[in-house]
C-alpha atoms as a PDB file:
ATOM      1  CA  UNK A   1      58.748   0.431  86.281  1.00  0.00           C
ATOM      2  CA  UNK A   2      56.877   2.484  88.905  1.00  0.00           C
ATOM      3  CA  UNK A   3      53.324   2.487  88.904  1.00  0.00           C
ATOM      4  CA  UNK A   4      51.457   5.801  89.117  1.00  0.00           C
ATOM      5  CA  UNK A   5      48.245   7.380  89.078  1.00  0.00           C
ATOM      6  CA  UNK A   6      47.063  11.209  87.890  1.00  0.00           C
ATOM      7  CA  UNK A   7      43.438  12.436  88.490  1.00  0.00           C
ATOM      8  CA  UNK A   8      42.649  15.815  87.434  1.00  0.00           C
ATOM      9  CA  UNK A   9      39.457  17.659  86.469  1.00  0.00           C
ATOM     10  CA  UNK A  10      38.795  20.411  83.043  1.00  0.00           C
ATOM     11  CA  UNK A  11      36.479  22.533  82.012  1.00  0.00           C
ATOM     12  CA  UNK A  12      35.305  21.127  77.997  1.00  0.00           C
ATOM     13  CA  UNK A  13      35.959  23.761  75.566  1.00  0.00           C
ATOM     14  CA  UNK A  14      33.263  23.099  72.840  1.00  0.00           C
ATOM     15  CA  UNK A  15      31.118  19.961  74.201  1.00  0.00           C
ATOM     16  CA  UNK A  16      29.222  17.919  71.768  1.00  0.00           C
ATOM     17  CA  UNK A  17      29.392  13.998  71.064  1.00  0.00           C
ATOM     18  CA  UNK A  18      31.840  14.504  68.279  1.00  0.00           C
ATOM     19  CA  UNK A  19      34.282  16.385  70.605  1.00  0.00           C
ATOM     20  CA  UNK A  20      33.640  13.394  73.435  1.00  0.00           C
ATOM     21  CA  UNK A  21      34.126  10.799  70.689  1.00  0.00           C
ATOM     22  CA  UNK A  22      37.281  12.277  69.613  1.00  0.00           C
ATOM     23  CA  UNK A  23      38.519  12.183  73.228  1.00  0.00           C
ATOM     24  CA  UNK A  24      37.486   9.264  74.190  1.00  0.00           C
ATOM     25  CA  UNK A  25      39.465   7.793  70.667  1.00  0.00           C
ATOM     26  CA  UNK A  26      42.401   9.319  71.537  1.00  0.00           C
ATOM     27  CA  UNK A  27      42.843   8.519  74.832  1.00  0.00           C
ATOM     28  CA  UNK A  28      41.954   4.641  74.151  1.00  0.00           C
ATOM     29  CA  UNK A  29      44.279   4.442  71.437  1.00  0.00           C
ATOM     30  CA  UNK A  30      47.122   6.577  73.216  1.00  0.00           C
ATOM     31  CA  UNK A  31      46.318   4.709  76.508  1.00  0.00           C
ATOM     32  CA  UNK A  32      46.651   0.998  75.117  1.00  0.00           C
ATOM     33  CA  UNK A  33      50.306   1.848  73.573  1.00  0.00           C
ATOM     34  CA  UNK A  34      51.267   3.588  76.688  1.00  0.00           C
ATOM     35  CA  UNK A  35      50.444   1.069  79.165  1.00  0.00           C
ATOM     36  CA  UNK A  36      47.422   3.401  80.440  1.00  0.00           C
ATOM     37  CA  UNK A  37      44.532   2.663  81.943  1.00  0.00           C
ATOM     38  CA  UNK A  38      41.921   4.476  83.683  1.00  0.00           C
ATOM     39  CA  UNK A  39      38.153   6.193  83.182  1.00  0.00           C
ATOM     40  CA  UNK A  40      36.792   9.500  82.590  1.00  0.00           C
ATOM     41  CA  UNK A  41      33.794  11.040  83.753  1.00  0.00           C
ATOM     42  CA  UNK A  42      32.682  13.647  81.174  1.00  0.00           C
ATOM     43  CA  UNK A  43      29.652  16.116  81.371  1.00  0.00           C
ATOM     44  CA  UNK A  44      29.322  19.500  79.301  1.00  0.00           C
ATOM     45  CA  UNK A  45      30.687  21.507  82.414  1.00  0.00           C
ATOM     46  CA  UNK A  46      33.535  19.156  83.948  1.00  0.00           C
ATOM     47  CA  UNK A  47      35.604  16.583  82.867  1.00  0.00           C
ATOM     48  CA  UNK A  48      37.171  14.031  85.413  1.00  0.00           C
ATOM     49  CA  UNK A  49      39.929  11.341  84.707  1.00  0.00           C
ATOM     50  CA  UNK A  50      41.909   9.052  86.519  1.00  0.00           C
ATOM     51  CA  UNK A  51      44.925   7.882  84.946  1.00  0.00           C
ATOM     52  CA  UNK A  52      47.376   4.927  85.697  1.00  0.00           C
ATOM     53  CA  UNK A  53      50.448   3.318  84.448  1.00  0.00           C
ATOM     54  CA  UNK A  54      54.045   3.690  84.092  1.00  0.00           C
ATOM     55  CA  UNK A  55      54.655   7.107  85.805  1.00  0.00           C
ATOM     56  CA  UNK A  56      56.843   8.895  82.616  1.00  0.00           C
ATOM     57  CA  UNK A  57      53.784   8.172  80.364  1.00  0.00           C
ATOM     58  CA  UNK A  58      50.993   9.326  82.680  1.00  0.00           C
ATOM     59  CA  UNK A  59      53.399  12.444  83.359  1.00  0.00           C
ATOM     60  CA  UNK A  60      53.328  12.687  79.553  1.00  0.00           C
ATOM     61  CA  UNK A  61      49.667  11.986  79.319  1.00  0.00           C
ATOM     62  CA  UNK A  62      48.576  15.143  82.018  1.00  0.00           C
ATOM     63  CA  UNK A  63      50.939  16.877  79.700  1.00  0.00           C
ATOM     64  CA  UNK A  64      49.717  16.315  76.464  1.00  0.00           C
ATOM     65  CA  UNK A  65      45.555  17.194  78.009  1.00  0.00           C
ATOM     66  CA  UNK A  66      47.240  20.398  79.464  1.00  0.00           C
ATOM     67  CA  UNK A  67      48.212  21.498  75.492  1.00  0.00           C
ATOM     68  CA  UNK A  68      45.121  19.454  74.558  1.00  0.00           C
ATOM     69  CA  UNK A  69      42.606  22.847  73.175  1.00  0.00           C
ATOM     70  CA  UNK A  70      39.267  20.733  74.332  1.00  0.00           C
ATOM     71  CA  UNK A  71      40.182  20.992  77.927  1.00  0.00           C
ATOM     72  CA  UNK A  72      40.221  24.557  79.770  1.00  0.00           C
ATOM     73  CA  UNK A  73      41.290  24.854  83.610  1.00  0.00           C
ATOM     74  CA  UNK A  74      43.214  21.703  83.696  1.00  0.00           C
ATOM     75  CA  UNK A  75      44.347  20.888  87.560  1.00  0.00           C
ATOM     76  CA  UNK A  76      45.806  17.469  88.566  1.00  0.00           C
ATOM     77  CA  UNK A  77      44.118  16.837  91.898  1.00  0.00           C
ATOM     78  CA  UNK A  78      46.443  13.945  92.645  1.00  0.00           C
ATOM     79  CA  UNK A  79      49.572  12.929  91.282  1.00  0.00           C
ATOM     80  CA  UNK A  80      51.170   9.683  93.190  1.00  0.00           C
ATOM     81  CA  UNK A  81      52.940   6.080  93.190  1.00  0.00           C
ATOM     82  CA  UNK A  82      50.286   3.603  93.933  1.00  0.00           C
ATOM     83  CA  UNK A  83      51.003  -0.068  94.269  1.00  0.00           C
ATOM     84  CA  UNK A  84      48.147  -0.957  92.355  1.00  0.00           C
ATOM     85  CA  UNK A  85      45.861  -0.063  89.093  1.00  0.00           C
ATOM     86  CA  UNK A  86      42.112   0.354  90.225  1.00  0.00           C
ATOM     87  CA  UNK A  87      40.480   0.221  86.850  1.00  0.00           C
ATOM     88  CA  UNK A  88      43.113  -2.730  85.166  1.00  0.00           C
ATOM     89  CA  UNK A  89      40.666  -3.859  82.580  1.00  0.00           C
ATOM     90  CA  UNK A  90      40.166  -0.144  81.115  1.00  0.00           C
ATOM     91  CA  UNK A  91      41.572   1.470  78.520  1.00  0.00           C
ATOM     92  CA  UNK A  92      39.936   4.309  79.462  1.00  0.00           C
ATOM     93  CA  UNK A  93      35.938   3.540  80.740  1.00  0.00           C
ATOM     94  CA  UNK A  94      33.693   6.516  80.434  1.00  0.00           C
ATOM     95  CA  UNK A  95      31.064   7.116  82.884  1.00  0.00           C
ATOM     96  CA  UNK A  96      28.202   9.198  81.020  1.00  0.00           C
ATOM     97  CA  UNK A  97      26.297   9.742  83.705  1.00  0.00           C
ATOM     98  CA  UNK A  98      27.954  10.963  85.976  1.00  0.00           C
ATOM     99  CA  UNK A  99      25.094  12.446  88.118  1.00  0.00           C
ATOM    100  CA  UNK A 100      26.745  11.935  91.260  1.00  0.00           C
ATOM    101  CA  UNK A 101      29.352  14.095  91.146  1.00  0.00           C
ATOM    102  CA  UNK A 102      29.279  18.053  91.828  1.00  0.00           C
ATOM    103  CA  UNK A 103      26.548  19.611  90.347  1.00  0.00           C
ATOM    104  CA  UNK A 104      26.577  22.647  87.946  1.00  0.00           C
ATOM    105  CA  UNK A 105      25.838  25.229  90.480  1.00  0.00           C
ATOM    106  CA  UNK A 106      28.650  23.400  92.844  1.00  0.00           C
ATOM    107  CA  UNK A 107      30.918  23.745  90.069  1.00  0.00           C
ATOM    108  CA  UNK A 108      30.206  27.503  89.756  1.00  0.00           C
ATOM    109  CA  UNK A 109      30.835  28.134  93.107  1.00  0.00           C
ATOM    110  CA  UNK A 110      34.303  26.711  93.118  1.00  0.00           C
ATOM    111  CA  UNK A 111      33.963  23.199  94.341  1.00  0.00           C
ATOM    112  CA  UNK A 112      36.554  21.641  91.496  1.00  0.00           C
ATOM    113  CA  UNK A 113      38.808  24.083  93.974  1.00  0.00           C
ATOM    114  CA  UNK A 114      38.068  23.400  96.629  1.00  0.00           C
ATOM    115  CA  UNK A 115      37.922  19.305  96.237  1.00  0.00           C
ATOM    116  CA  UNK A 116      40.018  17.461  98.466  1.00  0.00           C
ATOM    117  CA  UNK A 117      41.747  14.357  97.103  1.00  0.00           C
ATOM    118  CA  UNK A 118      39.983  12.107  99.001  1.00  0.00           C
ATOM    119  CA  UNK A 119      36.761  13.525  97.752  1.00  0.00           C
ATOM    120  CA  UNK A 120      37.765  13.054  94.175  1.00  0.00           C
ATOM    121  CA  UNK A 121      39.499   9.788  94.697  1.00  0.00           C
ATOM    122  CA  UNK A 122      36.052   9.017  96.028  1.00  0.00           C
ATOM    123  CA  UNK A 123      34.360   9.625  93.195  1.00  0.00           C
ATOM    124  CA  UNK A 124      36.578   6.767  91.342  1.00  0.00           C
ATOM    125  CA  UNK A 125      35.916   4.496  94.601  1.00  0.00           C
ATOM    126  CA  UNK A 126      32.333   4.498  93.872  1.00  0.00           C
ATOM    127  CA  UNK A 127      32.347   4.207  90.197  1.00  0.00           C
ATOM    128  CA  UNK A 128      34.411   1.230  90.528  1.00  0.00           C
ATOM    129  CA  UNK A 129      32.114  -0.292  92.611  1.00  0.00           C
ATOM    130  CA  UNK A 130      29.390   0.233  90.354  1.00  0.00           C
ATOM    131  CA  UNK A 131      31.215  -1.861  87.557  1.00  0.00           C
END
């Protein structure tokens, strides 16, 4: 079994606590029987997730968000093998926060686009570190 990570970013169609609760449920629950793990950062203009595990069910995963009605603009910003898992001991964590990513204006002047994948990996980097 390969291990393999996913990050992408969406746009929330609909944001409210119920929709992020709902989410956040699914992925947990789909995550733990898929061998998943990960965290997503989730504000009412962007969500960002980083997914590991077995590469077929993170492939399946970035699939199932792309048919997934609550996300908009889906675009994987990294799909690789990776030797390790960064975020092990997560089902999927969710950062509410999030304050320290783009801002709203960045985001509507096209920064999801332009993001590197070091900058988004980056992102994860520090949010480990805060755990």
């Amino acid at each position: 079994m390969s291990l393999f990570r996913a990050v992408y970013t969406s746009r929330p169609f609909g944001f409210d606590e119920a929709i992020l609760s709902s989410i956040l449920l699914d992925a947990r629950s789909a995550n733990a029987r898929d061998g998943i793990t990960g965290a997503l950062v989730c504000r009412a203009d962007i969500y960002l997730q980083w997914l590991e595990g077995p590469e077929d069910q993170v492939r399946q995963a970035i699939q199932r968000i792309e048919r997934d009605d609550r996300h908009v603009e889906v675009k994987v910003h990294i799909a690789k093998p990776v030797t390790e898992r960064l975020f092990a001991d997560w089902a999927m964590l969710h950062d509410p926060a999030a304050t320290w990513i783009w801002s709203q204006d960045e985001i509507a002047d096209g920064a999801v686009d332009r993001a590197t994948p070091e900058e988004v990996e980056g992102f994860f980097l520090r949010l480990r570190a805060q755990q």
